[in-house]
Protein backbone atom coordinates (compact mmCIF):
# COMPACT_ATOMS: atom_id res chain seq x y z
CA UNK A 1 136.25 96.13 -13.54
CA UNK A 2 138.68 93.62 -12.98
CA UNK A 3 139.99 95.03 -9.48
CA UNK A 4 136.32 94.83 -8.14
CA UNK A 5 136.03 93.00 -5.29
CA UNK A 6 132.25 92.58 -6.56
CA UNK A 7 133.22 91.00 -9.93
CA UNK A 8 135.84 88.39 -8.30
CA UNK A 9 133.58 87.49 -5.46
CA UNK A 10 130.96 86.28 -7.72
CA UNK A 11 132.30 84.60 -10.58
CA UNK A 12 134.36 82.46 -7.51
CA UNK A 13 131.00 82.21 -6.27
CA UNK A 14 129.30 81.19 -9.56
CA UNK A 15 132.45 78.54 -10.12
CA UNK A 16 131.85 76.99 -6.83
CA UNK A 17 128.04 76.36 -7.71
CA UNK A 18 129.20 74.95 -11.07
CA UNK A 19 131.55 72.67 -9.20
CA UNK A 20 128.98 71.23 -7.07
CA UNK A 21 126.59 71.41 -9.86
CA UNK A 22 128.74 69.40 -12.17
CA UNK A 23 128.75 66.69 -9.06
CA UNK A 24 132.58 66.86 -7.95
CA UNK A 25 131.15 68.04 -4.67
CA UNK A 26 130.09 64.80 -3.69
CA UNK A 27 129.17 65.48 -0.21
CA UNK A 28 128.49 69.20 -0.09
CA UNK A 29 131.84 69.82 1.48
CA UNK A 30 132.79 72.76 -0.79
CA UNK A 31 129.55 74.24 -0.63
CA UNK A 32 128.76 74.19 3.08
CA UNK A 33 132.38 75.50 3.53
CA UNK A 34 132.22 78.68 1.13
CA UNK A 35 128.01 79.14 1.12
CA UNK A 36 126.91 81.25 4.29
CA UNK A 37 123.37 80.90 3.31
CA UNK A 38 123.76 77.20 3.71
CA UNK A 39 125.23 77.34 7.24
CA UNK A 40 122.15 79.52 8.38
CA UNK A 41 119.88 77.10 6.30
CA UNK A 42 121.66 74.07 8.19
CA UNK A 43 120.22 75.18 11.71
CA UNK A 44 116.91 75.91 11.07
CA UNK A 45 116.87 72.59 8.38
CA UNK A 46 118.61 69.89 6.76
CA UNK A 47 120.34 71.19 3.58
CA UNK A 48 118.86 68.26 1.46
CA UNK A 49 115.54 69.63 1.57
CA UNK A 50 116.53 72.49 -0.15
CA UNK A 51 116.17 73.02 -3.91
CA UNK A 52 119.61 73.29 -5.42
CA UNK A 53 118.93 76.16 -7.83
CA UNK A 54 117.75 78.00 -4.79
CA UNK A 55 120.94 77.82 -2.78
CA UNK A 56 122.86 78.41 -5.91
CA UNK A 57 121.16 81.29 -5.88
CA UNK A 58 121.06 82.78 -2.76
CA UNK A 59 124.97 82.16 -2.19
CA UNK A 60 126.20 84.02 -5.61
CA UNK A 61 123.72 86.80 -4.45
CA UNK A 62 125.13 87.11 -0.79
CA UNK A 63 128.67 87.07 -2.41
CA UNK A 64 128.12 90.02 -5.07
CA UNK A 65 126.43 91.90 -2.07
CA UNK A 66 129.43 91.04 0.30
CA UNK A 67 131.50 92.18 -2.76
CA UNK A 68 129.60 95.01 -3.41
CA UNK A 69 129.83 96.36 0.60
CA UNK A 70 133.56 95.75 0.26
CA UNK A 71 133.81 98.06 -3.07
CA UNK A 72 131.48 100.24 -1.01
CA UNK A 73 134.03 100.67 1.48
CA UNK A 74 137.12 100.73 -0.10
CA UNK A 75 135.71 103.59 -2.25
CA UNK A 76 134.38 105.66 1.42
CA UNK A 77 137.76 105.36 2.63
CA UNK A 78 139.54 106.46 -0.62
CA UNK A 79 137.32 109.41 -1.02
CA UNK A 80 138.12 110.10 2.83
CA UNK A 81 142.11 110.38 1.78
């Protein structure tokens, strides 16, 4: 469990939400650098406008996907060997 790329991938996901949760991300640095749904929400509207929960959201789901298409592939190519 613990060499799952999907398990890692979203508890660092889930810690940077706390972290800007808690309010040490005072300017949504952290989160606009390490939340790809908010740099596809930032063109089409101002991040602001969006309900935190929701973003919270949406970027610890896009990371346990992303972790879950990496475990995906590492297990394709090891059953390829």
């Amino acid at each position: 469990m613990f060499r799952l790329f999907t398990f890692w991938l979203t508890l660092l996901s889930t810690a940077l939400c706390l972290f800007h949760a808690l309010g040490f991300d005072h300017d949504n640095v952290v989160l606009q650098m390490f939340s790809i749904p908010s740099w596809v929400i930032a063109i089409f509207t101002s991040i602001n406008l969006i309900h935190p929960v929701f973003l919270y959201a949406l970027t610890i789901l896009f990371w346990s996907l992303f972790g879950c298409f990496l475990d995906w592939l590492i297990l394709k190519r090891e059953k390829a060997y």
